[in-house]
Protein backbone atom coordinates (compact mmCIF):
# COMPACT_ATOMS: atom_id res chain seq x y z
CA UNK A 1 166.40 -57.88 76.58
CA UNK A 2 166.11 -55.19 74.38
CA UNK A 3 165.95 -51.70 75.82
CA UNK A 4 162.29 -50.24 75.67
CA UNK A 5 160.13 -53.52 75.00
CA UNK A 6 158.56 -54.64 78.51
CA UNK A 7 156.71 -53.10 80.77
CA UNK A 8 157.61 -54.40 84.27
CA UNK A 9 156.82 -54.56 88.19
CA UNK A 10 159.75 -55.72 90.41
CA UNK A 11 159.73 -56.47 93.86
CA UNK A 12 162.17 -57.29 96.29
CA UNK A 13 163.90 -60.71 96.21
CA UNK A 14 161.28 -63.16 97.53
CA UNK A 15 164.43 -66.00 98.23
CA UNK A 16 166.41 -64.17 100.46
CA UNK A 17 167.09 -65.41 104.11
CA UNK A 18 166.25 -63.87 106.95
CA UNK A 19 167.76 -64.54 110.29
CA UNK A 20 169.12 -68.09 109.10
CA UNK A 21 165.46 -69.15 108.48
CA UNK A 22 164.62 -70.03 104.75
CA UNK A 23 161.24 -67.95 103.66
CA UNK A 24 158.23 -70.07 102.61
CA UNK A 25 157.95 -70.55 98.90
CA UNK A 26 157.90 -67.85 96.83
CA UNK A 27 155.01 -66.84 94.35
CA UNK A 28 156.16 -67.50 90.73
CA UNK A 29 156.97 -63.96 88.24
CA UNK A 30 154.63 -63.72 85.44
CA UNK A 31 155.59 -63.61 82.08
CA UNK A 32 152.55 -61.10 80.18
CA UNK A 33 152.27 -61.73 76.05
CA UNK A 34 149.95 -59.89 74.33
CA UNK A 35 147.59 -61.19 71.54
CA UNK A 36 148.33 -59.90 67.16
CA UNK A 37 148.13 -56.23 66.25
CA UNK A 38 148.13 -54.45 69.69
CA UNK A 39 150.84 -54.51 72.74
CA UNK A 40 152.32 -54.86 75.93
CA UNK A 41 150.00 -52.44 77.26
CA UNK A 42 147.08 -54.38 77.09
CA UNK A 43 148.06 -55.67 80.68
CA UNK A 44 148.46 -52.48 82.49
CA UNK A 45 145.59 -53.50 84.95
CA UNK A 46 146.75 -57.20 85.21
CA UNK A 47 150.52 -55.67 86.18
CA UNK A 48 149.27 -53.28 88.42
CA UNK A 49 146.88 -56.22 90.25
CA UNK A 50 150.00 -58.30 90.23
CA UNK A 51 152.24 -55.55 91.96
CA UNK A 52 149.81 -54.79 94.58
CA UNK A 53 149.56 -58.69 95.39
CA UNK A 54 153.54 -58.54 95.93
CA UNK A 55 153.91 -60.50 92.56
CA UNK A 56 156.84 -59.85 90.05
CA UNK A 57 156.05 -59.22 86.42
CA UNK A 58 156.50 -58.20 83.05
CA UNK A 59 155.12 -57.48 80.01
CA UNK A 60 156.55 -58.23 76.53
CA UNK A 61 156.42 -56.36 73.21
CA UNK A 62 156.61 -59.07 70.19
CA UNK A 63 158.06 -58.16 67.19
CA UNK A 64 156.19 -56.52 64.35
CA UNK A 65 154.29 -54.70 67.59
CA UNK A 66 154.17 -52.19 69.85
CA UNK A 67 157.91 -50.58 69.74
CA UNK A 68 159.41 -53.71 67.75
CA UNK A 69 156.44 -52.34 64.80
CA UNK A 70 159.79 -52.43 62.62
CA UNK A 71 161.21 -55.96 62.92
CA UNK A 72 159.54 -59.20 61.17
CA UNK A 73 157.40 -61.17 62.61
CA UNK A 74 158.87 -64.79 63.07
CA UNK A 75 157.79 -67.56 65.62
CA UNK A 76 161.12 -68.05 66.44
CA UNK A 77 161.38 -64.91 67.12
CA UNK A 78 158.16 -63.83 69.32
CA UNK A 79 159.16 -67.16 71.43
CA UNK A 80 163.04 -65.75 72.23
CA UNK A 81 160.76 -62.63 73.08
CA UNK A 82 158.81 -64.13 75.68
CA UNK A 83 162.41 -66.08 76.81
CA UNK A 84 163.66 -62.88 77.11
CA UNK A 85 160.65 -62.26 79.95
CA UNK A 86 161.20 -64.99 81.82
CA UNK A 87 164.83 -64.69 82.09
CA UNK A 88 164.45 -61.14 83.19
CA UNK A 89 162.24 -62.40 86.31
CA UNK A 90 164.87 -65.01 87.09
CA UNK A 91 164.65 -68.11 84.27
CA UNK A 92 161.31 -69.98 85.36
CA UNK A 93 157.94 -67.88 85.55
CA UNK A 94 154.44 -68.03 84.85
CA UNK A 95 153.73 -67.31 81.28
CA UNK A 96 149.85 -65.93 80.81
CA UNK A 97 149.15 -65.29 76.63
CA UNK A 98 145.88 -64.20 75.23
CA UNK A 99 145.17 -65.19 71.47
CA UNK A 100 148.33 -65.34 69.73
CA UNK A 101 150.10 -64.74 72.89
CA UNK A 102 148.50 -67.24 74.21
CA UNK A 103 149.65 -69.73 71.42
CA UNK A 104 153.55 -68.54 72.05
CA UNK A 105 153.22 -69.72 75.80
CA UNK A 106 152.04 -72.75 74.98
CA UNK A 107 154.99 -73.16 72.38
CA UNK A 108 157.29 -71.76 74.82
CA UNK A 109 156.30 -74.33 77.64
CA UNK A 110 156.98 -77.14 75.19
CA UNK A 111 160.53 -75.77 74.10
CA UNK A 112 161.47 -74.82 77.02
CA UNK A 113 159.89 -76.85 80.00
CA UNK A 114 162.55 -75.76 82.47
CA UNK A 115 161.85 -71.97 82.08
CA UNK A 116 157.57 -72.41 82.35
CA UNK A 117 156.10 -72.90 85.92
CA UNK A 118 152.84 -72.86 84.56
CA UNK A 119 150.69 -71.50 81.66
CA UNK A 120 147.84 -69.05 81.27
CA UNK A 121 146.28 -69.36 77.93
CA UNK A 122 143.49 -67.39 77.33
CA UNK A 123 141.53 -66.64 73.63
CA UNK A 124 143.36 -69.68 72.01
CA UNK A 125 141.50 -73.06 72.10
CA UNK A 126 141.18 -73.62 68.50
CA UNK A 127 144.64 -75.26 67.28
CA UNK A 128 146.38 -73.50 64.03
CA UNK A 129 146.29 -76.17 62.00
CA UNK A 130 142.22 -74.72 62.12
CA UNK A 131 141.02 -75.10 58.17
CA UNK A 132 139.76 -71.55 58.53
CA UNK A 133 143.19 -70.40 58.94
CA UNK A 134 143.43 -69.70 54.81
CA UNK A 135 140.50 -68.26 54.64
CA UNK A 136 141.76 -65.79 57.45
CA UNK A 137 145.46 -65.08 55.57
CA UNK A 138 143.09 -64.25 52.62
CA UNK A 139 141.07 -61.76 54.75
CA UNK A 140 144.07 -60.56 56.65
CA UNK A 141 145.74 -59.76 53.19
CA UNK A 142 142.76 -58.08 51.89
CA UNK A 143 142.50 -55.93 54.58
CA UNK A 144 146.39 -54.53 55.06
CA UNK A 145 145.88 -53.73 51.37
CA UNK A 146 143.38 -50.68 52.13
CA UNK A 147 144.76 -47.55 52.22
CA UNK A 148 144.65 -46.87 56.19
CA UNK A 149 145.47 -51.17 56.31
CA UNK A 150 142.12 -51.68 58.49
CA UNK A 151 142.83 -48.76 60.68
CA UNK A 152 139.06 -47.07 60.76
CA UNK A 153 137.51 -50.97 60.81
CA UNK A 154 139.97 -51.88 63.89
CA UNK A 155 139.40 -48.57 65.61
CA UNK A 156 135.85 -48.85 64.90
CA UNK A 157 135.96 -52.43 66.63
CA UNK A 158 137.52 -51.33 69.47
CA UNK A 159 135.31 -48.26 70.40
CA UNK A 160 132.42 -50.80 69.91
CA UNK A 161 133.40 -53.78 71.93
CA UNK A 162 135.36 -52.58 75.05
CA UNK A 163 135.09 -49.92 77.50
CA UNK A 164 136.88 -46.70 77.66
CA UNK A 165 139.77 -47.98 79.87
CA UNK A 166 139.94 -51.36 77.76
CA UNK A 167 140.12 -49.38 74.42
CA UNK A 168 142.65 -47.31 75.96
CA UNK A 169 145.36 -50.40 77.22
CA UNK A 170 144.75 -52.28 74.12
CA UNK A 171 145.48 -49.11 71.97
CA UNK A 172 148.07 -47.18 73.57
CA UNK A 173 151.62 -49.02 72.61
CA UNK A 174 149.78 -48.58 69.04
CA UNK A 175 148.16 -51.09 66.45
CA UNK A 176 150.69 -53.15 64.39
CA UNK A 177 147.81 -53.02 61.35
CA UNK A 178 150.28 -54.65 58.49
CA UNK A 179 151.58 -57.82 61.26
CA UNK A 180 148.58 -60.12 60.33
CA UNK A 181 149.18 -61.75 57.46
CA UNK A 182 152.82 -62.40 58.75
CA UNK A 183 151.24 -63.56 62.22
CA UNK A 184 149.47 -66.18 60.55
CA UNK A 185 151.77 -67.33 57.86
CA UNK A 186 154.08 -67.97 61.22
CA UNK A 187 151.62 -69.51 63.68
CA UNK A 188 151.28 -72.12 60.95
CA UNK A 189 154.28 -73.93 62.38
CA UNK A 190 153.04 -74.85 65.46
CA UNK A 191 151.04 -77.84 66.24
CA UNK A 192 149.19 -76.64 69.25
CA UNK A 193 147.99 -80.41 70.15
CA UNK A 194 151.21 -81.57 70.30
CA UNK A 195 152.83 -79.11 71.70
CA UNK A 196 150.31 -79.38 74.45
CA UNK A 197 151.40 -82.81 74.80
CA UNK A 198 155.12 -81.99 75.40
CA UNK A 199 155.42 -79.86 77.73
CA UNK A 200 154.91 -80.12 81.55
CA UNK A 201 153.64 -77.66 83.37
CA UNK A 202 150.39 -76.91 84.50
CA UNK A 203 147.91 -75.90 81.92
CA UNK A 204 144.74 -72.78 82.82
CA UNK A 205 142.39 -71.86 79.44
CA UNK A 206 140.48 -69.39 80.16
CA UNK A 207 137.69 -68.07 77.62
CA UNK A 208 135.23 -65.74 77.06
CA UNK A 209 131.80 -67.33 76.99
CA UNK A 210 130.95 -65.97 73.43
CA UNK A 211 134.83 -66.43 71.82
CA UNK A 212 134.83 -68.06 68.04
CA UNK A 213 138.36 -69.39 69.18
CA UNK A 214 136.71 -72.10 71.62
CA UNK A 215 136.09 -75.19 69.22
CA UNK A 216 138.56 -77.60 70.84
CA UNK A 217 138.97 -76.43 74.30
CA UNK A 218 138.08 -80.48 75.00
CA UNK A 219 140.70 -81.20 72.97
CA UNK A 220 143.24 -79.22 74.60
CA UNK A 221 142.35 -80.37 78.08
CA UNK A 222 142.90 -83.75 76.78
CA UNK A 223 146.22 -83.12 75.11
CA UNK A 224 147.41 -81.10 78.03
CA UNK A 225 146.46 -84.52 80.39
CA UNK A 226 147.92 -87.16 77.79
CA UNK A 227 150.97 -85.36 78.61
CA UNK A 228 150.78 -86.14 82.21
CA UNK A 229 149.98 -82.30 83.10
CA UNK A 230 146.90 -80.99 84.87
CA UNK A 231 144.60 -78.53 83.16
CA UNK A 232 142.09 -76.36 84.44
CA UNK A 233 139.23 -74.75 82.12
CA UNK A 234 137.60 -71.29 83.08
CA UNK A 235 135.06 -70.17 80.74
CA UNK A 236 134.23 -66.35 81.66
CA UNK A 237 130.41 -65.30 81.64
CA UNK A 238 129.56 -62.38 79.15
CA UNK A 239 132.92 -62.15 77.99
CA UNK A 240 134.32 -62.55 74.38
CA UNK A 241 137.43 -63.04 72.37
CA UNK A 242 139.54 -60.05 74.33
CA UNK A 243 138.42 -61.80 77.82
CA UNK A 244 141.25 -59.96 80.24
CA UNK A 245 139.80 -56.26 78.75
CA UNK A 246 135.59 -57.61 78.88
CA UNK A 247 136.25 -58.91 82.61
CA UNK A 248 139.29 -58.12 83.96
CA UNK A 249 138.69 -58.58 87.24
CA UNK A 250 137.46 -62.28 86.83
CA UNK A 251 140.94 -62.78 84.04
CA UNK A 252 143.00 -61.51 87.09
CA UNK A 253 141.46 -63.24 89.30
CA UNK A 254 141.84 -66.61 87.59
CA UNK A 255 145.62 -65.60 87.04
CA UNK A 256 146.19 -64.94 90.65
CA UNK A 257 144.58 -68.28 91.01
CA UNK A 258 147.47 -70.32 88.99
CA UNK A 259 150.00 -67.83 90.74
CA UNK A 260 148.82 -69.47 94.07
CA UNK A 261 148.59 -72.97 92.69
CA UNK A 262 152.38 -73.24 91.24
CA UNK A 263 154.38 -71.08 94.09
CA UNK A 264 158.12 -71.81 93.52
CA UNK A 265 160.28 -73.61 96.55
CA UNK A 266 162.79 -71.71 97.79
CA UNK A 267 166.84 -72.68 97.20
């Protein structure tokens, strides 16, 4: 893993033995992916909830963002990224993505089914293939065009729509303002539906009551259960599009939730 890119809470080795005995199972890690344009440190609450509940867990910077701002943008790329997280927890973990990150869990539980105990997928229930998606690449483009690429419209956003404390994790690994276009040109690869369908481990959305991205959330369930997984739906009251900043005690909550539900047996 590169040096410099996660954000992590360790704690001590949950499969050790103790006087011969064999502890009960262990809670899974979880694997933290932020959504396009902001950072690892949107989950500083979520780590610091998971620490004090004796759960192991990091936090991934994607590249184009936070301090991989330099590198491309590739899908192959942001899913070795969130690889990278799981293998630094052990190889198999919990991976919980909002929006885009949310996307690149799901892609990562159907490339790699052996690494993924479970996914969290929050802000993404509208598949890429979404006929909007030009329209948005248009938009995005227009946008990192400006002289300050969107920065007074995105900081203007932010100071609108969360708190003080929200604004403040979202914002301070830094905006990636000119990763957009390249974000969506990328996700374009991925066919959310059936990558639902191949993988096998068990599947939480969670959405904000008033996100635009919930359109197929039916949809999903259903792929997710053609598959022969379980899925769970958790639509958030009063929360939008960034639901783990507008109620982050219910997100965390919901993610302690799946932690409980997919505890790892001990070798």
């Amino acid at each position: 893993m590169q040096a410099g890119t996660t954000d992590a809470v360790t704690m001590p080795n949950a499969r050790a033995r103790e006087g011969g005995r064999r502890r009960p199972p262990a809670p899974p890690p979880v694997v933290l992916v932020h959504g396009s344009r902001t950072s690892r440190t949107m989950w500083r609450r979520q780590l610091s909830s998971l620490g004090a509940a004796g759960v192991a867990a990091v936090a991934v910077d994607l590249p184009g963002h936070g301090e991989r701002r330099a590198e491309p943008f590739t899908l192959d790329g942001a899913v070795d990224a969130v690889r990278d997280g799981v293998h630094a927890l052990g190889g198999r973990a919990l991976v919980a993505g909002l929006s885009l990150g949310g996307y690149l869990a799901i892609e990562h539980r159907a490339r790699h089914p052996a690494e993924c105990a479970g996914v969290v997928a929050a802000a993404c229930s509208t598949p890429t293939s979404s006929p909007l998606r030009p329209a948005w690449l248009r938009l995005a483009r227009w946008i990192e065009g400006w002289p300050d690429h969107g920065a007074w419209l995105n900081d203007t956003f932010v100071r609108l729509l969360l708190t003080t404390e929200g604004a403040d994790d979202l914002g301070a690994g830094g905006f990636a303002l000119t990763s957009m276009a390249q974000v969506l040109g990328e996700v374009a690869r991925i066919d959310t539906l059936a990558a639902l369908r191949t993988g096998s481990g068990p599947m939480w959305f969670v959405n904000g009551r008033y996100d635009h991205f919930r359109g197929s959330e039916r949809a999903m369930l259903d792929a997710v259960r053609a598959g022969g997984a379980t899925a769970r739906l958790v639509v958030v009251p009063g929360a939008r599009h960034l639901v783990s900043l507008d109620a982050p005690v219910t997100f965390t909550r919901t993610l302690l939730e799946a932690v409980a539900a997919v505890e790892l047996p001990v070798a």
